[in-house]
Protein backbone atom coordinates (compact mmCIF):
# COMPACT_ATOMS: atom_id res chain seq x y z
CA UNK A 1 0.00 0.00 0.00
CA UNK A 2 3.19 2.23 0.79
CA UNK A 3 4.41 1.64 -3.27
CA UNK A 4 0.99 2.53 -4.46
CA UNK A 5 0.40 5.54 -2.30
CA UNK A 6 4.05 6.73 -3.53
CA UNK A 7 3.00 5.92 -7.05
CA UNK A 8 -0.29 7.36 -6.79
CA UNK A 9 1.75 10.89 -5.37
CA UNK A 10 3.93 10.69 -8.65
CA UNK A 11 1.14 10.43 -10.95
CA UNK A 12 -0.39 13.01 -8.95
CA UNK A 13 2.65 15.70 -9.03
CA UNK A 14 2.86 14.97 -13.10
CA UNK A 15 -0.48 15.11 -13.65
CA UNK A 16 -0.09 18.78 -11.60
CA UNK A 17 2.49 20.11 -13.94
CA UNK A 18 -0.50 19.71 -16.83
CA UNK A 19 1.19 21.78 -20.29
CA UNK A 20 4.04 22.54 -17.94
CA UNK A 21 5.37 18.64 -18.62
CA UNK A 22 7.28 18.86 -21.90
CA UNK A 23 8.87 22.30 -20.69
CA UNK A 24 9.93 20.40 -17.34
CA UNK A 25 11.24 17.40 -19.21
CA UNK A 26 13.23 19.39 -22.05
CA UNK A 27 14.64 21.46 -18.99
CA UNK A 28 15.74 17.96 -16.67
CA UNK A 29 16.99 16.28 -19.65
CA UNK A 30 19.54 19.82 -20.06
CA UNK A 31 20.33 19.64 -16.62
CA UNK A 32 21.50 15.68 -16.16
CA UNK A 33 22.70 14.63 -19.09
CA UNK A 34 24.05 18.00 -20.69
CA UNK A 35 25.46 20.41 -17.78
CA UNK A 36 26.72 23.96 -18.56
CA UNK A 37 28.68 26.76 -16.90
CA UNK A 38 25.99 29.12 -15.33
CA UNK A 39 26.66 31.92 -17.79
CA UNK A 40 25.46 29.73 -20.83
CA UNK A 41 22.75 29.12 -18.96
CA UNK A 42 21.66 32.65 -18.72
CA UNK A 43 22.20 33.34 -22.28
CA UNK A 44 19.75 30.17 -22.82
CA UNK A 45 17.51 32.12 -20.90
CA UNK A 46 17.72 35.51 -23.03
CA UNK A 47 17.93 33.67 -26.41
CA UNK A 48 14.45 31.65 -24.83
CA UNK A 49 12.84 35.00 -24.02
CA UNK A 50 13.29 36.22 -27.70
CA UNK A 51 11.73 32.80 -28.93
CA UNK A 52 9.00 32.91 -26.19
CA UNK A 53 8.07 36.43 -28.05
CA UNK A 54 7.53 34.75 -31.68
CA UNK A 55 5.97 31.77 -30.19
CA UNK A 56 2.92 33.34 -28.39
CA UNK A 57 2.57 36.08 -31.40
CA UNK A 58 2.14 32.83 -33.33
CA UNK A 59 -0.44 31.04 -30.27
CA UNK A 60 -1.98 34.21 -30.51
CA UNK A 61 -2.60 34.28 -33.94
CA UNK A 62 -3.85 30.51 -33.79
CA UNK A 63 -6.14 31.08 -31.14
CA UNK A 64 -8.12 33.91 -32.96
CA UNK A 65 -7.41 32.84 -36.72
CA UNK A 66 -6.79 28.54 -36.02
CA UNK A 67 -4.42 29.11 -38.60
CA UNK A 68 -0.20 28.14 -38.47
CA UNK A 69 1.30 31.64 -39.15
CA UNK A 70 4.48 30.95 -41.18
CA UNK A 71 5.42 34.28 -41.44
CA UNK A 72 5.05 34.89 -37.79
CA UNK A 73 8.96 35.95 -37.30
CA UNK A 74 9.39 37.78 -40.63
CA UNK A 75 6.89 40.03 -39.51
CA UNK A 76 9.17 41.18 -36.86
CA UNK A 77 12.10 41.48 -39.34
CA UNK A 78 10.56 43.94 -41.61
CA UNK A 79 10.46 46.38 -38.73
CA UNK A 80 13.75 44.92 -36.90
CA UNK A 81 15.59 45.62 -40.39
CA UNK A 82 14.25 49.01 -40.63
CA UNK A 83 15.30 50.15 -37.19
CA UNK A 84 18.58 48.71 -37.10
CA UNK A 85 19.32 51.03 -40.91
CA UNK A 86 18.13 53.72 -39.21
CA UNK A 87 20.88 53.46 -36.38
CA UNK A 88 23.07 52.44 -38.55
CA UNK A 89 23.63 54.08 -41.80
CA UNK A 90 21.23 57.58 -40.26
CA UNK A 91 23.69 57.34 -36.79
CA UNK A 92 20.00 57.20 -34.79
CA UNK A 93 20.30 56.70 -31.27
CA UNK A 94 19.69 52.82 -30.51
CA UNK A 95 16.47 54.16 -28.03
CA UNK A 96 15.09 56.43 -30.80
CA UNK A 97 15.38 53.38 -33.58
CA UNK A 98 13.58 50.90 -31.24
CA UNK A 99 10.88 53.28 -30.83
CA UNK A 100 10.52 54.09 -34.84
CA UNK A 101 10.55 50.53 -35.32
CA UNK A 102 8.09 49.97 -32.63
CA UNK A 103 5.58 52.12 -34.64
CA UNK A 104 6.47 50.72 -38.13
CA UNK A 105 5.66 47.38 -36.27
CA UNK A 106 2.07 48.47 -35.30
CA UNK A 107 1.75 49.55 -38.96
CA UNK A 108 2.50 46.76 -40.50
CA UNK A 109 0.71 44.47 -38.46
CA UNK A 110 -2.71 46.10 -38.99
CA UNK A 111 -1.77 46.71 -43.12
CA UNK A 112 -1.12 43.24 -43.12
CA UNK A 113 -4.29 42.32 -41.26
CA UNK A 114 -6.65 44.52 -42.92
CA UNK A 115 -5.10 43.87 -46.88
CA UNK A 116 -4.63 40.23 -46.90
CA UNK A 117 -5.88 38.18 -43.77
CA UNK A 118 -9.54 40.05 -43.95
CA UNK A 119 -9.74 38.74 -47.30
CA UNK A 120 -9.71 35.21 -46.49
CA UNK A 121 -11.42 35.26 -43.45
CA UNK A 122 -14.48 33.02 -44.65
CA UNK A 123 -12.08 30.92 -46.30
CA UNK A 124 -10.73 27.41 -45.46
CA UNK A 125 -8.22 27.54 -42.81
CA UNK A 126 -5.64 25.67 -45.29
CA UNK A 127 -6.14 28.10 -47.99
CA UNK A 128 -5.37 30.95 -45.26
CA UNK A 129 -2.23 28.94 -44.29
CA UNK A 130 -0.52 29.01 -47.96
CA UNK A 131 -1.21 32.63 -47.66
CA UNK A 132 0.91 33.45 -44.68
CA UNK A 133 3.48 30.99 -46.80
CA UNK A 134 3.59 34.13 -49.52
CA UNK A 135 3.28 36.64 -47.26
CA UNK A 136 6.85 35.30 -45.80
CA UNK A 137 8.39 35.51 -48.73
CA UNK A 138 6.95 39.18 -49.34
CA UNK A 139 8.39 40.10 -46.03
CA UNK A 140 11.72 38.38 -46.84
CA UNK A 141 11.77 40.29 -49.94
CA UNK A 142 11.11 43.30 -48.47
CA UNK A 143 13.60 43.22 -45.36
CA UNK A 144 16.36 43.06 -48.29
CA UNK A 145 15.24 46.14 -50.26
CA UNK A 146 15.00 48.28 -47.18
CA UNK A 147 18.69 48.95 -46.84
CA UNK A 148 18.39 50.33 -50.64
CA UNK A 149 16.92 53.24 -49.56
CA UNK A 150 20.42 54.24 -47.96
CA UNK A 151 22.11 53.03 -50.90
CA UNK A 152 23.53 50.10 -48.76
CA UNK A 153 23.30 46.43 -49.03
CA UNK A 154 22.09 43.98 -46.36
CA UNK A 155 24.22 44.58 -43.03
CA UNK A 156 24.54 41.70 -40.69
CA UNK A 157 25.26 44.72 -37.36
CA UNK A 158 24.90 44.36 -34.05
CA UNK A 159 23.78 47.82 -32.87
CA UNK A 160 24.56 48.88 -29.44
CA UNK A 161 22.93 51.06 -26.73
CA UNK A 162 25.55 52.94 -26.10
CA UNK A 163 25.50 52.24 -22.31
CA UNK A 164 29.29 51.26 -21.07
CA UNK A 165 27.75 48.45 -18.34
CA UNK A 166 29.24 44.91 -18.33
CA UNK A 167 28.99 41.93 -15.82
CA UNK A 168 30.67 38.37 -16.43
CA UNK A 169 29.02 35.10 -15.28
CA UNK A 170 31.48 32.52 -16.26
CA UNK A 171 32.48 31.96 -18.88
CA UNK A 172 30.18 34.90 -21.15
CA UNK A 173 30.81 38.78 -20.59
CA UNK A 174 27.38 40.39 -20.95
CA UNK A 175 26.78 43.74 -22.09
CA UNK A 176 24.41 46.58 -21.37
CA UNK A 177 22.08 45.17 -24.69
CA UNK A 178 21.82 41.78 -22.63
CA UNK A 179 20.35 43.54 -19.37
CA UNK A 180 18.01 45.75 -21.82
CA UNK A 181 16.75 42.44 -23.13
CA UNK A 182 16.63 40.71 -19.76
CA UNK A 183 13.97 43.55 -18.82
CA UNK A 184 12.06 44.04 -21.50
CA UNK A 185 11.42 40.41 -22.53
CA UNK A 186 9.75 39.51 -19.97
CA UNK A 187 8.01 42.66 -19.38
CA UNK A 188 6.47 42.73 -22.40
CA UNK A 189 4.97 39.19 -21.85
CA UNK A 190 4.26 39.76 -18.76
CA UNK A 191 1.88 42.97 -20.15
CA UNK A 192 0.03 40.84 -23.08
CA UNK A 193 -0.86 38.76 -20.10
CA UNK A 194 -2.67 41.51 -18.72
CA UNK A 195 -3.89 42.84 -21.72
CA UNK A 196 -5.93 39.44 -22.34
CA UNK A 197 -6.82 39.10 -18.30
CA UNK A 198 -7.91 42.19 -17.48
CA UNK A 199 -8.76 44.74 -20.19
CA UNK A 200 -11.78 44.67 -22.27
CA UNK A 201 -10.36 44.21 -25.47
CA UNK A 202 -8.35 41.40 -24.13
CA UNK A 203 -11.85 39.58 -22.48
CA UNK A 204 -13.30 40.44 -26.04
CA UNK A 205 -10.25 38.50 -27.94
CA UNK A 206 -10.39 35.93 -25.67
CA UNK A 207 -13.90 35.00 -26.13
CA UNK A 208 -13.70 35.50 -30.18
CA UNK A 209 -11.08 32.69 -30.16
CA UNK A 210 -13.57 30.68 -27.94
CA UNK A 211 -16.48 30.91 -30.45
CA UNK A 212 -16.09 33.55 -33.15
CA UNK A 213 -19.45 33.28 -34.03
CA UNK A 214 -21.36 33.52 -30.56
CA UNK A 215 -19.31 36.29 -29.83
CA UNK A 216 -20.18 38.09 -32.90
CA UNK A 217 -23.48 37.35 -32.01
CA UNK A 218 -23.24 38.79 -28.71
CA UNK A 219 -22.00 42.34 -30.31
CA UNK A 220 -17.94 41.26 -30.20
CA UNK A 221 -16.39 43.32 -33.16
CA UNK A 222 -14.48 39.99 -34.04
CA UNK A 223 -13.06 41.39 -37.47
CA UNK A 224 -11.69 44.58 -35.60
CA UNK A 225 -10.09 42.01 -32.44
CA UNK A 226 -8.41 40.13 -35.16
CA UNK A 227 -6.95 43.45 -36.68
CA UNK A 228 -5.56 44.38 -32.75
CA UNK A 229 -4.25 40.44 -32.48
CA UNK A 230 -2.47 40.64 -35.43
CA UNK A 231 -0.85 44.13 -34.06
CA UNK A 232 -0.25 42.69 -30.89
CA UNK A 233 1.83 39.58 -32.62
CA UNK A 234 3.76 41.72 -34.64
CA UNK A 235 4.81 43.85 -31.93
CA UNK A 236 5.92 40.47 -30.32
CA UNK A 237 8.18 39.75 -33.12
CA UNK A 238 9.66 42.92 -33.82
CA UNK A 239 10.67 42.98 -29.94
CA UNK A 240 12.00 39.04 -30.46
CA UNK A 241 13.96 40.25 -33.41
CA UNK A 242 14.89 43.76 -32.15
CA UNK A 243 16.11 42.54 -29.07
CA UNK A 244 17.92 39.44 -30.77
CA UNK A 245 20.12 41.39 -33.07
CA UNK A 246 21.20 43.91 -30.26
CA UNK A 247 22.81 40.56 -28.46
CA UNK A 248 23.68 39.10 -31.67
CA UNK A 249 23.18 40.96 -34.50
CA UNK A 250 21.28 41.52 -37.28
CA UNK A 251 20.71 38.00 -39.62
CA UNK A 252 21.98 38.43 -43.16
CA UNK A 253 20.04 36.39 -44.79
CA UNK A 254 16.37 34.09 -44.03
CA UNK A 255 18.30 30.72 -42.95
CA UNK A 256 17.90 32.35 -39.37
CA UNK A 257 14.28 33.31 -39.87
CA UNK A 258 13.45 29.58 -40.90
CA UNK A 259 15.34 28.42 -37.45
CA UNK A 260 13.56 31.34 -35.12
CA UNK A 261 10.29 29.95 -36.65
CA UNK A 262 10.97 26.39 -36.23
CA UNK A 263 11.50 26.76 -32.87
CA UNK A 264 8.17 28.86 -32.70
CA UNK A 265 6.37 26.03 -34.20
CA UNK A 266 8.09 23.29 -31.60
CA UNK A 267 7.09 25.50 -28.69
CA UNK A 268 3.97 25.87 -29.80
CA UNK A 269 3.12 22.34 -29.85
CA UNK A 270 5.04 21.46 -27.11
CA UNK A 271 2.31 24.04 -24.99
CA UNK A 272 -0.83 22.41 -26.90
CA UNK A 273 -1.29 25.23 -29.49
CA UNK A 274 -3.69 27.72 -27.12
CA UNK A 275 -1.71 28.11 -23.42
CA UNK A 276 -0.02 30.97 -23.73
CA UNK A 277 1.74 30.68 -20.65
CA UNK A 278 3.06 26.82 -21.88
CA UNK A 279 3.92 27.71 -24.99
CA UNK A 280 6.06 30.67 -23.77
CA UNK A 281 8.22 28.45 -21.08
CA UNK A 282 8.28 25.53 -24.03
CA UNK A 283 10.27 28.21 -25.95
CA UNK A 284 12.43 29.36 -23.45
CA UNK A 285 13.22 25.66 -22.24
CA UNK A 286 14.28 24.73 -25.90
């Protein structure tokens, strides 16, 4: 009876951790069989944080459209591309680029909603898919003209804050852009949590992804809430991105893009498509 009691506890603590499981188990598996210094550690945390902000863009976008964004994290470079040119061939403070970037982000998230995802949004979820397959490649496309306007080709740059701070946790030196992105990572998860708990338009979003079609019933502008999800997740990625390439620069070309949204796509399964909270420590655990 002692053996079955401590089973039953074991199946009981597991069963406790619910979506939490795979994060746990990715996380043990690190730990036993693959130790690291503590300072790799930490930068598995930051690079996790910036993969934790594509990922729940992309749950997001599930949960309102039930659709696999594939251009989830090029949505973020557009933006991410524009604001590093603009500190680095216009000598822009890194503060004042983040913030221009921040609003080209908001743009382009509600053009992209409003010109191209409205249009299919009576139409089979799998036809809506291959559409966010072009739109990558649009956004690809475009994140290699931008540097044109400067005259410039693609820059692969690292920009910097221009803050002299540095701490070492063995064996990694980290840099004032590392604490930035320590902060506002999580900070800006932690506020779309609140956004969907407590704000109206939040409660409104998060009963259009229950049942669209009760809640339009029920007087939810639905089509609007999708416009403001689709902001929200391209804000997401352009701070995933932004951050990224102030830690480890700017990616050249897409072969980084495809890896940033493979990862997206892991985590998201990993935290059953709709948790936001699961799918954001799935990410950071891989």
């Amino acid at each position: 009876s002692g053996i079955a009691a401590q089973r039953g506890g074991s199946r009981g603590w597991a069963s406790g951790l619910g979506p939490w499981r795979p994060a746990v188990a990715v996380l043990w598996l690190q730990v036993v069989y693959f130790p690291m210094p503590e300072g790799v550690y930490v930068l598995g945390l930051l690079l996790g944080l910036f993969a934790a902000l594509v990922s729940v863009g992309m749950a997001l976008i599930y949960r309102a459209n039930r659709i696999l964004n594939f251009a989830q994290s090029d949505l973020g470079l557009v933006p991410t591309v524009l604001a590093v040119d603009l500190i680095v061939f216009s000598g822009l403070n890194y503060f004042v680029g983040f913030f221009i970037g921040l609003a080209a982000a908001v743009v382009l998230g509600a053009v992209v909603e409003l010109a191209i995802i409205r249009r299919f949004f009576r139409s089979p979820r799998l036809i809506l898919t291959v559409a966010t397959i072009g739109l990558s490649q649009l956004l690809l496309v475009g994140s290699v003209l931008l540097p044109l306007l400067w005259g410039e080709e693609p820059v692969s740059a690292r920009i910097s804050t221009g803050l002299d701070w540095s701490f070492e946790v063995y064996p990694i030196v980290y840099r004032a852009e590392h604490v930035v992105a320590l902060v506002m990572a999580p900070l800006a998860l932690v506020a779309v949590a609140v956004f969907l708990r407590y704000t109206n338009v939040g409660i409104g979003i998060r009963a259009s992804a229950e049942r669209a079609d009760r809640a339009s019933l029920l007087g939810v502008p639905v089509k609007r809430l999708q416009t403001v999800v689709w902001v929200v997740a391209t804000v997401l990625s352009f701070l995933g991105v932004f951050l990224r390439a102030s830690v480890l620069g700017l990616p050249l070309i897409s072969t980084p893009s495809y890896t940033a949204l493979l990862v997206a796509l892991a985590a998201l399964m990993l935290g059953r498509m709709t948790n936001l909270l699961a799918v954001g420590a799935a990410a950071v655990s891989l």
